[in-house]
Protein backbone atom coordinates (compact mmCIF):
# COMPACT_ATOMS: atom_id res chain seq x y z
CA UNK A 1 113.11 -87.01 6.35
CA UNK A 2 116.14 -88.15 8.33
CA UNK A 3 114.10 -88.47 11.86
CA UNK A 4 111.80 -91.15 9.46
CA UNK A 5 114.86 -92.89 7.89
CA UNK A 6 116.55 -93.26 11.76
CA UNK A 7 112.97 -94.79 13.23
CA UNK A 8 112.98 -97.20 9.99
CA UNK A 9 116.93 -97.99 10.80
CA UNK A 10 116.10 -98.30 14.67
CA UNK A 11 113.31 -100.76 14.37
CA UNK A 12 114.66 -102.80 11.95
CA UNK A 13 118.27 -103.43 13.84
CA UNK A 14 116.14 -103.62 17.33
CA UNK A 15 114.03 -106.63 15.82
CA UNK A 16 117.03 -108.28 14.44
CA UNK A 17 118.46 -108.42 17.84
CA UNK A 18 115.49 -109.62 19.38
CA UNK A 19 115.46 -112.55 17.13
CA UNK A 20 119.40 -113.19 17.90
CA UNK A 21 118.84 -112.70 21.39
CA UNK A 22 115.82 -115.85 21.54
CA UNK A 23 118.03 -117.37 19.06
CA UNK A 24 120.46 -117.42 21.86
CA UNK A 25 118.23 -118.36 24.54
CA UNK A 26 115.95 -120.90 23.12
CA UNK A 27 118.62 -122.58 20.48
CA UNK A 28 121.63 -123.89 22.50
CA UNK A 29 123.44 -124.69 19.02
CA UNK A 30 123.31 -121.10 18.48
CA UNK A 31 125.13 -120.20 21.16
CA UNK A 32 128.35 -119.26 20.00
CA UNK A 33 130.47 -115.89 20.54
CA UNK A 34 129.53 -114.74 17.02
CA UNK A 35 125.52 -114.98 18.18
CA UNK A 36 126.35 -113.20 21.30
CA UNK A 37 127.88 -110.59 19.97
CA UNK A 38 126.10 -110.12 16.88
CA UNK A 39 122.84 -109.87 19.38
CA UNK A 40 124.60 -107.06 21.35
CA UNK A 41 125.48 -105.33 18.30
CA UNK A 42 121.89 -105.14 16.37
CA UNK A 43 120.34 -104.41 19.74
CA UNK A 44 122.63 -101.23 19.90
CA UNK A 45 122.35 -99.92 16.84
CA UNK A 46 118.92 -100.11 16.84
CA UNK A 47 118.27 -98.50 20.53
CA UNK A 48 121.02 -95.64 19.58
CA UNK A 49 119.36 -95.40 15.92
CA UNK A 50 116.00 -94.69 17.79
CA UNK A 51 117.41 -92.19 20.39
CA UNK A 52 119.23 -90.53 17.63
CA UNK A 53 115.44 -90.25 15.66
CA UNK A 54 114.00 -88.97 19.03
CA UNK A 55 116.33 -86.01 19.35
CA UNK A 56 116.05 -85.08 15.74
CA UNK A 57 112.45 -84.82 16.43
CA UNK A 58 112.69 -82.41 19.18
CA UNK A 59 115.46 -80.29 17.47
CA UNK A 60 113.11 -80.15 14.45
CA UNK A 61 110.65 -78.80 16.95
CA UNK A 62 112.97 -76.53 18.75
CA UNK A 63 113.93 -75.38 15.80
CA UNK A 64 110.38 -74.13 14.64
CA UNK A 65 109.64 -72.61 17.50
CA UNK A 66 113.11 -70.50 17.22
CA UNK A 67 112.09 -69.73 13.99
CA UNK A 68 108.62 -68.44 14.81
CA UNK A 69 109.66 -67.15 17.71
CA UNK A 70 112.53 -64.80 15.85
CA UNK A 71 109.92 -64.19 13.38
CA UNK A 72 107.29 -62.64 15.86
CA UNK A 73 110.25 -60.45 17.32
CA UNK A 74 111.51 -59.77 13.81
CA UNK A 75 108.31 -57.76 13.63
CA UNK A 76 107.77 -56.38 17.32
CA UNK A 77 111.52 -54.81 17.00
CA UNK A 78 111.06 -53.66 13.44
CA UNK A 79 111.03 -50.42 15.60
CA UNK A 80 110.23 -48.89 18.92
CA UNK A 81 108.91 -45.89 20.35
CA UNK A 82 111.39 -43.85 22.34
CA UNK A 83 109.52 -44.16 25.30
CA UNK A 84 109.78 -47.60 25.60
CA UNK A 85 113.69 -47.03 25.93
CA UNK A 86 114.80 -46.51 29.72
CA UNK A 87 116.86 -43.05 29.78
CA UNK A 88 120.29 -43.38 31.70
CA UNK A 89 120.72 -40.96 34.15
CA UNK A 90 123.01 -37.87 33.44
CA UNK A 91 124.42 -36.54 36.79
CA UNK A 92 121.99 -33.78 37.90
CA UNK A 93 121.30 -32.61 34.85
CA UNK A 94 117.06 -32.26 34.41
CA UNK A 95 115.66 -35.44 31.78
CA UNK A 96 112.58 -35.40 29.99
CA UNK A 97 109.00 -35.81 31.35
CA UNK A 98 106.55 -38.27 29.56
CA UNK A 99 102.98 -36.63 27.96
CA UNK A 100 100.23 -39.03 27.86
CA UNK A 101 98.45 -36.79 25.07
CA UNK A 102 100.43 -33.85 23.29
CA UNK A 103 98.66 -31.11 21.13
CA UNK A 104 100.69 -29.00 19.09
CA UNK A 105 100.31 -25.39 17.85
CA UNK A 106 98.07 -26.78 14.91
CA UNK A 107 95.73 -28.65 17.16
CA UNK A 108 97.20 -31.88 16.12
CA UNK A 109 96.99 -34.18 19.07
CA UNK A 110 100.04 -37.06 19.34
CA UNK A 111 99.39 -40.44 21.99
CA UNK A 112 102.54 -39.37 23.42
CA UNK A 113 105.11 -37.17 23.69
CA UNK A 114 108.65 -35.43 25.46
CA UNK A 115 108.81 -32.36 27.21
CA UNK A 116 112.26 -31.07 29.24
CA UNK A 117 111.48 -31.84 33.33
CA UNK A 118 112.78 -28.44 33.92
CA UNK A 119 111.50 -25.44 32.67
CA UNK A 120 114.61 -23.01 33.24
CA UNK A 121 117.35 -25.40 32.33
CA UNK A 122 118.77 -27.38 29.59
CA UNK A 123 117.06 -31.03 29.80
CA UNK A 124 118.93 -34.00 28.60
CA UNK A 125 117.92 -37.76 27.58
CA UNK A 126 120.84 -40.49 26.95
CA UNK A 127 120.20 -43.68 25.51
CA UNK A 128 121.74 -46.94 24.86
CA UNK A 129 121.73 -47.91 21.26
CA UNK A 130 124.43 -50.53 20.80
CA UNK A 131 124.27 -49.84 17.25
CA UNK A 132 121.17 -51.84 17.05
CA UNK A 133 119.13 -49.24 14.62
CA UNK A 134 119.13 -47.89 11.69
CA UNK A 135 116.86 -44.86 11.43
CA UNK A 136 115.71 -42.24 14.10
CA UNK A 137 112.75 -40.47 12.97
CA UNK A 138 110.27 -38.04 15.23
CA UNK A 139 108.69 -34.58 15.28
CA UNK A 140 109.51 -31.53 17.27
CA UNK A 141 106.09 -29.18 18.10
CA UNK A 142 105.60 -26.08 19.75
CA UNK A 143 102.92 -27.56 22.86
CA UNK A 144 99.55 -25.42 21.79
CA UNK A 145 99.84 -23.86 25.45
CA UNK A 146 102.36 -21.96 24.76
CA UNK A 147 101.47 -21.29 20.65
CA UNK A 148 102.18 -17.53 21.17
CA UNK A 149 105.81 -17.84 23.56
CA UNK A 150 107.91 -16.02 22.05
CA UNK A 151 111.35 -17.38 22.46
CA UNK A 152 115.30 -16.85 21.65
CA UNK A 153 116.84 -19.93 22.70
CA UNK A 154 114.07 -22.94 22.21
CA UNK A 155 115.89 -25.49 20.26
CA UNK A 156 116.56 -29.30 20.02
CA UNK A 157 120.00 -31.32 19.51
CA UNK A 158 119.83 -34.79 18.89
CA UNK A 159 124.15 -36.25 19.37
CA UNK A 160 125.38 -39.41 18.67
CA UNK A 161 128.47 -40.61 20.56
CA UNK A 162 128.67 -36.81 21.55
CA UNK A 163 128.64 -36.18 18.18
CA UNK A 164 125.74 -33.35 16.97
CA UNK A 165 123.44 -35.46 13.90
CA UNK A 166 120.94 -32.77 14.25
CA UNK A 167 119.59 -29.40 15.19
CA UNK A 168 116.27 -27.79 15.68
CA UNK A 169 115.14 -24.31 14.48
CA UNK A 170 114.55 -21.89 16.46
CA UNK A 171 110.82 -23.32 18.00
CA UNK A 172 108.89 -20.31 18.30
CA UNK A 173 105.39 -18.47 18.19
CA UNK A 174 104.74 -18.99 14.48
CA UNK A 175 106.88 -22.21 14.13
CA UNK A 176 105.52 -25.36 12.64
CA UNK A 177 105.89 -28.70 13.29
CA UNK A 178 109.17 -29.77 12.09
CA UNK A 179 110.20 -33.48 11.31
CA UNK A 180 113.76 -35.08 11.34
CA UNK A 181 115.22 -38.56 10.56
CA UNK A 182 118.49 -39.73 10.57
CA UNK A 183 119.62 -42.84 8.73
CA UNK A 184 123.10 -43.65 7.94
CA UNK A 185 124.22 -41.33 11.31
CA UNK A 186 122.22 -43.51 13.75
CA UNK A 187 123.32 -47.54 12.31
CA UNK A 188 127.01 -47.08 14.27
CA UNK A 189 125.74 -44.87 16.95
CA UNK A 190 126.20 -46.32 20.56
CA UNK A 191 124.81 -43.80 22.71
CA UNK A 192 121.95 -41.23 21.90
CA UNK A 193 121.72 -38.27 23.57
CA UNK A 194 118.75 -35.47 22.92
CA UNK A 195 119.16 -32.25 24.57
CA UNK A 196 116.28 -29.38 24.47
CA UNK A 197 117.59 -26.32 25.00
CA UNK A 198 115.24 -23.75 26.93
CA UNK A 199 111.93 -23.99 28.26
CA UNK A 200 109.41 -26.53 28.18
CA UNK A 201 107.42 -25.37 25.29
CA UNK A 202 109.52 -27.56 23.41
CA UNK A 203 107.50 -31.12 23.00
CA UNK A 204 109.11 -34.75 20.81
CA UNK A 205 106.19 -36.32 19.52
CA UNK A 206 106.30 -39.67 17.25
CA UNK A 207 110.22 -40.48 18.54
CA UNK A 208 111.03 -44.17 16.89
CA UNK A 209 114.14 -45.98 16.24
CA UNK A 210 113.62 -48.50 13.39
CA UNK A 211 115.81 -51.78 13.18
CA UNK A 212 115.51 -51.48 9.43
CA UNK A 213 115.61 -47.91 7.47
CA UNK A 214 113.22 -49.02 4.80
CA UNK A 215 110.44 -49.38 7.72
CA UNK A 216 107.59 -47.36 6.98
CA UNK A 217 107.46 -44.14 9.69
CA UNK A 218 105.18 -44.79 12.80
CA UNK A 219 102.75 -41.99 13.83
CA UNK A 220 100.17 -41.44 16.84
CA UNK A 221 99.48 -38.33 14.91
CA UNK A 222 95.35 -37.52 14.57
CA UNK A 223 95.49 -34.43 12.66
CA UNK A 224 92.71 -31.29 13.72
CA UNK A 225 90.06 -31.76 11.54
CA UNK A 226 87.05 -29.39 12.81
CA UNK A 227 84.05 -29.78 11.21
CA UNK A 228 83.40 -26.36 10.15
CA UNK A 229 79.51 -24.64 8.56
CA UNK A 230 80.13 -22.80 4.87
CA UNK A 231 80.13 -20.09 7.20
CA UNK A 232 81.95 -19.89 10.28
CA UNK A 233 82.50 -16.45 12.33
CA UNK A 234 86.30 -15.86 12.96
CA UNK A 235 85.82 -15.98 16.67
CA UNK A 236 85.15 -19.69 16.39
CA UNK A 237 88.79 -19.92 15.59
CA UNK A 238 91.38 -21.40 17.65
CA UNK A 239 94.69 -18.60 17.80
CA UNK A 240 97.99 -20.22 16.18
CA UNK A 241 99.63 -17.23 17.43
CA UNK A 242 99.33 -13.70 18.85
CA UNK A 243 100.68 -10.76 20.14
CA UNK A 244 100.27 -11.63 23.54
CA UNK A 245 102.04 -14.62 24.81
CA UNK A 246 98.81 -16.02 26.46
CA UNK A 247 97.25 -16.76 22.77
CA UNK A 248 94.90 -13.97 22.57
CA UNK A 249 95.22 -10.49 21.93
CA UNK A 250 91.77 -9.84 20.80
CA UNK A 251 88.80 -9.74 22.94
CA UNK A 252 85.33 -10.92 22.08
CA UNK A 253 82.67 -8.20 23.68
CA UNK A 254 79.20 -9.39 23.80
CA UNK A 255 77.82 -6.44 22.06
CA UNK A 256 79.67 -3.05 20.30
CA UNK A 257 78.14 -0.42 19.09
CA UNK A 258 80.68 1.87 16.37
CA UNK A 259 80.23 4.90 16.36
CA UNK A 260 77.43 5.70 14.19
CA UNK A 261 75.22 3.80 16.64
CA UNK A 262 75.13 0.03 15.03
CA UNK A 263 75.13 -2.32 17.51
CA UNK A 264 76.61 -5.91 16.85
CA UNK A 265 77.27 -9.13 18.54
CA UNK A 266 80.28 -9.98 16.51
CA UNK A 267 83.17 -8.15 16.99
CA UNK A 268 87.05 -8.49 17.68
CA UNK A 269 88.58 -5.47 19.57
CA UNK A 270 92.11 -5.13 20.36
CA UNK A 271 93.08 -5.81 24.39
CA UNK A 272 96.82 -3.99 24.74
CA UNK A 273 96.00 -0.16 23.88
CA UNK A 274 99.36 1.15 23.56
CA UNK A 275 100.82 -0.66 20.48
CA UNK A 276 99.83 -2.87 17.99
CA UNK A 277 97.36 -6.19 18.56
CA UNK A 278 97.49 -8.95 15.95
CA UNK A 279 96.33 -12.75 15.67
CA UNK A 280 97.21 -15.38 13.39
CA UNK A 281 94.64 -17.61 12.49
CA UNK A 282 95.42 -21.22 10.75
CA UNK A 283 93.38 -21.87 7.69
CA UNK A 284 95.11 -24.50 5.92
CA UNK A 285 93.27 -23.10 2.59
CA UNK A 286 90.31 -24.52 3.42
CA UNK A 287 87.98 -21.37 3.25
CA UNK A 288 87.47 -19.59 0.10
CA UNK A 289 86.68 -15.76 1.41
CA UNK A 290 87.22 -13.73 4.67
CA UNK A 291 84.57 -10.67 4.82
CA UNK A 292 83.40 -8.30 7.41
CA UNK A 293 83.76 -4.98 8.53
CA UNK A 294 86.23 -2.56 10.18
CA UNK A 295 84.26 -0.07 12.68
CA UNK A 296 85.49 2.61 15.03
CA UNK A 297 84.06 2.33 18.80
CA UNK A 298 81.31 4.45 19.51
CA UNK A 299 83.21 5.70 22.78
CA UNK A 300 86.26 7.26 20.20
CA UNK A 301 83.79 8.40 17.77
CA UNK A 302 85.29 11.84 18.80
CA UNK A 303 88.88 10.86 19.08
CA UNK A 304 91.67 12.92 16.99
CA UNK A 305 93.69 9.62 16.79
CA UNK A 306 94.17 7.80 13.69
CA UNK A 307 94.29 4.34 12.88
CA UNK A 308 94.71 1.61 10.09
CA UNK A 309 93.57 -1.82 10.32
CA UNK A 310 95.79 -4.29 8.24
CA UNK A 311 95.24 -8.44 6.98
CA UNK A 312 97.80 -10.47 5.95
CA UNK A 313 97.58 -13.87 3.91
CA UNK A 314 100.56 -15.91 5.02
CA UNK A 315 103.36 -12.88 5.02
CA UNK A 316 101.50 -10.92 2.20
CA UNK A 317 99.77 -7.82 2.56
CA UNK A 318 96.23 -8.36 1.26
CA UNK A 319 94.11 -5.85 2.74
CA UNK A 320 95.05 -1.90 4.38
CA UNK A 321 92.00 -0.04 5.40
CA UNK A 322 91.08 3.51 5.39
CA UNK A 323 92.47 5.59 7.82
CA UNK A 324 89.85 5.65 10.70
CA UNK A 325 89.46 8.41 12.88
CA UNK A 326 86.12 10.94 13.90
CA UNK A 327 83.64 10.62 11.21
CA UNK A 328 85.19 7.51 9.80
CA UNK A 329 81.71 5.12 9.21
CA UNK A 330 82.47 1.56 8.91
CA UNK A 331 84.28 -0.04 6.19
CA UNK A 332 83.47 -3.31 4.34
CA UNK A 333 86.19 -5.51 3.15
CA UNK A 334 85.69 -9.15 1.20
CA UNK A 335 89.18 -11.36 0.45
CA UNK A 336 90.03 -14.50 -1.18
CA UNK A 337 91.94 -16.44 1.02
CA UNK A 338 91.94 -19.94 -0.82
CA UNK A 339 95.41 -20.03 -1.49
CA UNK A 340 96.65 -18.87 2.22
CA UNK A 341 97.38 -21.39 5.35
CA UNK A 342 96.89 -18.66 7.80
CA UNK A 343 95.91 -15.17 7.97
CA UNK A 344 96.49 -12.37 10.00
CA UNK A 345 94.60 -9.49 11.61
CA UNK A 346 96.37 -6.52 12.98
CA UNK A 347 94.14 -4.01 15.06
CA UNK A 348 95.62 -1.01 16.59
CA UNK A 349 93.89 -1.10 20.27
CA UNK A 350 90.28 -1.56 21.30
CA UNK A 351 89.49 2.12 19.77
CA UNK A 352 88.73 -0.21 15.70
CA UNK A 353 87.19 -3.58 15.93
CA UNK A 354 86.58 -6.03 13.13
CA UNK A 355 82.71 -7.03 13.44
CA UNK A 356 81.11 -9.59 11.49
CA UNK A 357 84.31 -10.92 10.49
CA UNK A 358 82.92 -14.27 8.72
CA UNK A 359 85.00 -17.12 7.13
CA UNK A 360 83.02 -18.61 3.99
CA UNK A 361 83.53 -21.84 2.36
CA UNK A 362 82.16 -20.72 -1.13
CA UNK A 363 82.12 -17.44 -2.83
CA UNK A 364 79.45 -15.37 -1.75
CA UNK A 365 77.93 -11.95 -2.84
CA UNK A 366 76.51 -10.76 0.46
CA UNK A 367 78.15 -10.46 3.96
CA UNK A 368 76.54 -12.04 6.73
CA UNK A 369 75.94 -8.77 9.45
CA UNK A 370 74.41 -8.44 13.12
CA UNK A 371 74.33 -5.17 13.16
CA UNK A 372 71.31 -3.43 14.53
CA UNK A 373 70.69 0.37 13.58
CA UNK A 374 70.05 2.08 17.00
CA UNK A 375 67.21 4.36 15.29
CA UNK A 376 65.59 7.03 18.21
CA UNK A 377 63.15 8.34 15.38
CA UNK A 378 61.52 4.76 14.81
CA UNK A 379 57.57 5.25 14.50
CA UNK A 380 58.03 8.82 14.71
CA UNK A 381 57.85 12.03 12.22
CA UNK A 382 59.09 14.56 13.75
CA UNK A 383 62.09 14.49 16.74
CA UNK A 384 63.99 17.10 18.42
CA UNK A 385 67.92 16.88 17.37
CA UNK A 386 69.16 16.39 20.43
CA UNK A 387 67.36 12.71 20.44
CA UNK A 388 70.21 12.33 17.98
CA UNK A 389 73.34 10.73 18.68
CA UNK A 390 76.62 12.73 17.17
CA UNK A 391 78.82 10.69 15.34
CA UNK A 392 81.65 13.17 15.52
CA UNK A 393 82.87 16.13 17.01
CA UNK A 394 85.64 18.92 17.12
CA UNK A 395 86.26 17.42 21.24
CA UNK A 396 87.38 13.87 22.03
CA UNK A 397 84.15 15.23 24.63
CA UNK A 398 81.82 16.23 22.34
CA UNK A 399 81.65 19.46 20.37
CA UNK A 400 78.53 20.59 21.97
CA UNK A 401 76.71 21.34 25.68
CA UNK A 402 72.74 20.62 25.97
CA UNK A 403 71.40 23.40 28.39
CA UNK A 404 68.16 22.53 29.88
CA UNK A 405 67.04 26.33 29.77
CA UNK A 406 68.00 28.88 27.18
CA UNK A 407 67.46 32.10 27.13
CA UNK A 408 67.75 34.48 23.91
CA UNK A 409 68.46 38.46 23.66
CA UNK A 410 64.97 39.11 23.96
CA UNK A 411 64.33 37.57 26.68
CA UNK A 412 62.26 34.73 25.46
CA UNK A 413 62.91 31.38 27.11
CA UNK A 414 63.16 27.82 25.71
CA UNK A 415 63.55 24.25 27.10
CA UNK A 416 66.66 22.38 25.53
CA UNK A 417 69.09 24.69 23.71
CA UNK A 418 72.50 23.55 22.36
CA UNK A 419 75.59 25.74 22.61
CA UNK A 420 79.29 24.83 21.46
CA UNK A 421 81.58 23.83 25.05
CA UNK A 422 84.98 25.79 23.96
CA UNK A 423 84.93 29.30 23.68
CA UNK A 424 87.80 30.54 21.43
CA UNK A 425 87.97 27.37 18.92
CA UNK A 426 85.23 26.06 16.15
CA UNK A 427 82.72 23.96 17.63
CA UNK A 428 81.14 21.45 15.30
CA UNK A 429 79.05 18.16 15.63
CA UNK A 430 78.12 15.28 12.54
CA UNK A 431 75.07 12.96 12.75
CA UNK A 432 73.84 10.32 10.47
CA UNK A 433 70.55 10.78 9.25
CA UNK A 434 71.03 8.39 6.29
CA UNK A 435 68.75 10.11 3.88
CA UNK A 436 66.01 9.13 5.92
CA UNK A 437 64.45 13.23 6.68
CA UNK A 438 63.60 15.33 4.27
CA UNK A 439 63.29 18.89 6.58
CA UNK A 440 65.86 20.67 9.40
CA UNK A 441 64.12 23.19 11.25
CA UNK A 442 64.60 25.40 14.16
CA UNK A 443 66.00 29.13 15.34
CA UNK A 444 69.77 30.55 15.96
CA UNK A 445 69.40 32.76 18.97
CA UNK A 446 72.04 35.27 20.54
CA UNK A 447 72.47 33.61 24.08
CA UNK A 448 71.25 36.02 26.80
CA UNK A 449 74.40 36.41 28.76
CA UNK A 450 76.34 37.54 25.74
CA UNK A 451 73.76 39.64 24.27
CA UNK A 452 75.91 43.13 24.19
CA UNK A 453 78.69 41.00 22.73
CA UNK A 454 79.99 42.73 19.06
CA UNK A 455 81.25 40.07 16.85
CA UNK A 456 82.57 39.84 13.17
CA UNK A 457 83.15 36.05 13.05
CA UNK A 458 80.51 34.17 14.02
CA UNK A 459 78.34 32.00 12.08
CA UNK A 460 76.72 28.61 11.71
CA UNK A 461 77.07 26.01 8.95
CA UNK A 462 75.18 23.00 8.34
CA UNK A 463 77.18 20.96 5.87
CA UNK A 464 75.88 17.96 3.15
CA UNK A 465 79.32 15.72 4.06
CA UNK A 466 81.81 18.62 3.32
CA UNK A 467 79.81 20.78 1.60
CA UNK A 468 78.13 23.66 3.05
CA UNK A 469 74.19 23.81 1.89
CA UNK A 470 73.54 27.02 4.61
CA UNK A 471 74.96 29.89 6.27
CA UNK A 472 73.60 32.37 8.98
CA UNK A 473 73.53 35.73 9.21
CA UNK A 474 76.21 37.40 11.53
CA UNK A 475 75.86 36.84 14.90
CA UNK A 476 76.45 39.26 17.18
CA UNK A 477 74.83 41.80 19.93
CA UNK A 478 71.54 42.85 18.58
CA UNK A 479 70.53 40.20 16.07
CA UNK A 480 67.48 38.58 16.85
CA UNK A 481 66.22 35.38 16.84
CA UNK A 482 66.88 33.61 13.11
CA UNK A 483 64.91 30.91 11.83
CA UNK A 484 65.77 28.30 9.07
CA UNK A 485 63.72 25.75 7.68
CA UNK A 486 66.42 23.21 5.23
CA UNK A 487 65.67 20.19 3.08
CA UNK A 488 67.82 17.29 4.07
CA UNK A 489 66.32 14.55 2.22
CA UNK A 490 69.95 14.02 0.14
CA UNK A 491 72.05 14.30 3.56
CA UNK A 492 73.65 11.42 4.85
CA UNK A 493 75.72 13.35 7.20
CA UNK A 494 75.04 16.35 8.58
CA UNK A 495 77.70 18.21 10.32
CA UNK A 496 76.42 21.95 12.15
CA UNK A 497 79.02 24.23 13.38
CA UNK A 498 79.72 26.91 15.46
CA UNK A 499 82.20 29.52 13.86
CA UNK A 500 84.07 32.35 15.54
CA UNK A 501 85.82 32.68 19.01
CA UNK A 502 82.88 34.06 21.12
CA UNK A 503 80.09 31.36 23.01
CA UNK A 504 77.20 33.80 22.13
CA UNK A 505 74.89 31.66 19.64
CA UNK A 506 72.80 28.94 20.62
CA UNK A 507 70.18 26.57 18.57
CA UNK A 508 66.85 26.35 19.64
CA UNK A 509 63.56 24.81 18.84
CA UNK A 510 65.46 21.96 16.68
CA UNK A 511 63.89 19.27 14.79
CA UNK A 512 64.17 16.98 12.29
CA UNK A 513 61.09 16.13 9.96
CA UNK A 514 60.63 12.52 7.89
C-alpha cells in the first residue's frame, strides 16, 4: 500500500513541475523567483517520491524472498542426521567409521549408521553444537555380525561439554536395540562428544539432532519382516544368539539317522561336544506352536552317557526332556510359544539332535516328520536276526560279536553265530521290532572251544521291554544244543542277554518270523 501511495505522490508532484517548468519557459511573465523555485521543488519531490516507491518495491520483494527462503530452511534444519555433521578431530584418538547399510541383531536394516574406526580402542566423535538443538535422539544395535560376541566392556557415552548425558548398557550377545534421547541436556550443550567403548560391534543407527524437541523422531529403520509358510522348519531361522561367538552352535546334517534306525533330513545337532550348545531364536510371538522331536544319534545308541535336552521361552523353562541315553527312542514334544519373543534350544553335543523341529502358525494336531523307518525285513517273512540293527547294548561297541562260523559241543557247524564280546561281564543287545513279528526262533549252543567248561551262572534272557518272557536252561559243559521257538507279536523291544562270566554260549540258526 505505501509503494502505491509514493507512485501516486511521485507522479502527481513530477507533472506539476513539468507544467511550472514550460510555464517558465514559454510564459516570460511567469518568470519570477517564486516560479523557479516552485518548479525545482515539485520536480524533486516527485523524482525522490518515485525513487522512494522503487525501493519499497524491491524491499517488499527482498523481503519475500527472506521470508520464503527462512521458511524452506525452517524445515530443512528442523533436524539433521549426525552424519551430515563434520566430526572435529580429537588428537590420535580413533573416530567413527560411516555404514552405508547397518543390520542389527534383529535383522532390522538402518540407511546408515556409526561404528568405532578401531576395533581394540576406545573411538571418539566431537561435535560442534553451538547450542543450536534441542533434542538428540538415535539407537544403539549390536551389528548382526557379531549377534553372538560376547562382551564385558561394549558400551556407549554420549557427553556434553565433557559432561556424561548418557550411558549405554552393557551391548552384548542377547542385547536389544536400545534407544536414547536427550532433550533439555542437549538445548545449552556446545560441544558433543560420543565415545564407544570397546570393539566395533557397537553400531549408532538413526543419530538426529532436532532444532525443535516437539519434532517428530526420524528413522531409516525397515524392520525384518520375513514372509514366513504356517509352517516353517526351525533351520530356516536366522540365530539372534548362540553359544558360539560365530552365530551358530548347531549344525544342520543333511541326513541323521537316531538310533533306532529313522533316518531324517531335518535335524539340529550340537557342534562343541564338551559342554553345553544352545541357540536363541527371535520369534517376536508370531508363531503359535514349536513341535518336533528329540532323538539320540544312531552312532551313541550304545553310549553310557546321559543327556537332557532343555527349551526355553524368553528366560522360562518350558520344556526338559527325558533323560536320553542307550535305549532311549525318540521323544515328541509340542509347545505354545505365542506369548514368547524368542526361544531357546539347549542340546548337550552332537550325541541328541532335535529333528523335525517345525514352527507352526496355527494350532495343529499332527507334527510334520521326515523320518524314514530303515526296515531290512521289507517284502520279506522271515529274516535272520543279525539283518537287525541293535538299538542298544551293554558296550559303547556293541554287546555282541557275529562269527562267520560256529561251531557247537557236538561238533555240528553253522554259518553266522552270535556270541557276547566281554567275557566276565553281562552281555546284552535291544532291537526294535515294533510289534511287527509274531515268532523268535533259533538254538542256544555250548560254543566248541569251551565245551568242557562247568558253569553255574549262565543263561540267556529275551526280555518284552524289562520284562523277561524266557529263560534257558543252564549252560554249561555237556548241554546240548537248545532250541526255542517265542511269540513276539506284543514286543516292541526285544533285549537278549548273555548272563554269567564265562564266553561259552552262542545263538544260532536265528530268525525272526512276520
Amino acid at each position: 500500500m505505501l509503494m502505491y501511495m509514493q507512485i501516486v505522490v511521485g507522479v502527481v508532484f513530477t507533472i506539476l513541475g513539468i507544467i511550472f517548468l514550460l510555464l517558465y519557459i514559454f510564459r516570460p511573465s511567469f518568470r519570477t523567483h517564486i516560479t523557479a523555485a516552485a518548479t525545482i521543488l515539485t520536480l524533486v519531490i516527485g523524482g525522490v517520491t518515485l525513487l522512494l516507491s522503487i525501493s519499497t518495491d524491491n524491499n517488499t520483494d527482498n523481503l519475500d524472498n527472506v521470508s520464503s527462503t527462512e521458511n524452506i530452511d525452517s524445515e530443512k534444519e528442523s533436524f539433521v542426521w549426525l552424519s551430515e555433521l563434520t566430526s572435529l578431530k580429537n588428537g590420535d584418538t580413533p573416530g567413527f567409521k560411516l555404514y552405508d547399510t547397518v543390520t542389527d541383531n534383529l535383522l532390522n536394516s538402518y540407511k546408515n549408521g556409526f561404528g568405532g574406526s578401531d576395533s581394540y580402542s576406545e573411538n571418539v566423535a566431537i561435535y560442534s553444537l553451538n547450542q543450536q538443538y534441542q533434542s538428540f535422539r538415535g539407537t544403539v544395535v549390536l551389528d548382526y555380525n557379531c549377534r553372538a560376541s560376547n562382551t564385558e566392556d561394549t558400551y556407549v557415552k554420549i557427553y556434553g561439554d565433557d559432561v556424561a548425558l548418557w550411558v549405554s548398557p552393557l551391548i552384548t550377545a542377547g542385547q536389544d536395540p536400545v534407544s536414547f534421547e536427550l532433550n533439555e541436556e542437549i538445548s545449552n550443550v556446545k560441544t558433543l562428544k560420543i565415545t564407544i567403548y570397546g570393539s566395533d560391534e557397537i553400531r549408532l543407527v538413526d543419530c538426529a539432532l532436532y532444532v525443535n524437541a516437539d519434532t517428530p523422531t526420524k528413522t531409516t529403520c525397515v524392520p525384518y519382516n520375513p514372509e514366513w509358510d504356517d509352517i516353517v522348519p526351525l533351520t530356516n531361522l536366522e540365530t539372534y544368539c548362540a553359544s558360539d561367538s560365530s552365530g551358530s552352535s548347531f549344525a544342520h546334517p543333511e541326513t541323521f539317522v537316531d538310533n533306532i534306525g529313522t533316518q531324517y533330513s531335518n535335524a539340529l545337532v550340537g557342534t562343541y561336544s564338551y559342554g553345553e550348545n544352545w541357540e536363541t531364536y527371535y520369534l517376536n510371538q508370531f508363531f503359535a506352536e514349536f513341535k518336533g522331536y528329540i532323538a539320540l544319534d544312531y552312532n551313541d545308541r550304545s553310549t553310557t552317557d546321559e543327556f537332557i535336552v532343555k527349551i526355553y521361552g524368553d528366560d522360562s523353562l518350558l520344556f526338559t526332556s527325558d533323560v536320553f541315553t542307550a535305549g532311549t527312542e525318540p521323544q515328541p514334544f509340542s509347545l505354545s510359544v505365542s506369548n514368547f519373543k524368542k526361544i531357546t534350544v539347549v542340546l548337550p553335543n552332537a550325541s541328541v539332535a532335535l529333528v523335525d523341529a517345525m514352527l507352526y502358525l496355527h494350532p495343529s494336531d499332527s507334527i510334520v516328520s521326515t523320518g524314514i523307518t530303515q526296515d531290512p525285513s521289507q517284502g520279506k517273512d522271515k529274516i535272520p536276526l543279525t539283518m537287525l540293527d541293535y538299538v542298544a547294548s551293554s558296550s559303547s561297541y556293541g554287546g555282541f560279536k557275529i562269527y562267520g562260523i560256529t561251531k557247537d559241543n557236538l561238533g555240528t557247524v553253522y554259518a553266522d553265530g552270535i556270541g557276547g564280546r566281554d567275557t566276565y561281564v553281562e552281555n546284552w543287545q535291544s532291537y526294535k521290532l515294533s510289534k511287527q513279528y509274531k515268532k523268535f526262533e533259533g538254538k542256544i549252543i555250548v560254543n566248541y572251544d569251551s565245551r568242557s567248561s562247568q558253569t553255574d551262572d549262565v543263561y540267556v534272557k529275551f526280555y518284552n521291554g524289562d520284562t523277561v518272557f524266557y529263560t534257558s536252561p543252564l549252560i554249561t559243559a555237556g548241554v546240548e544244543p537248545i532250541e526255542f521257538s517265542e511269540d513276539v507279536s506284543n514286543v516292541d523291544t526285544l533285549k537278549i542277554s548273555f548272563m554269567g562270566t564265562r564266553d561259552i554260549v552262542r545263538l544260532v540258526d536265528v530268525y525272526l518270523y512276520k
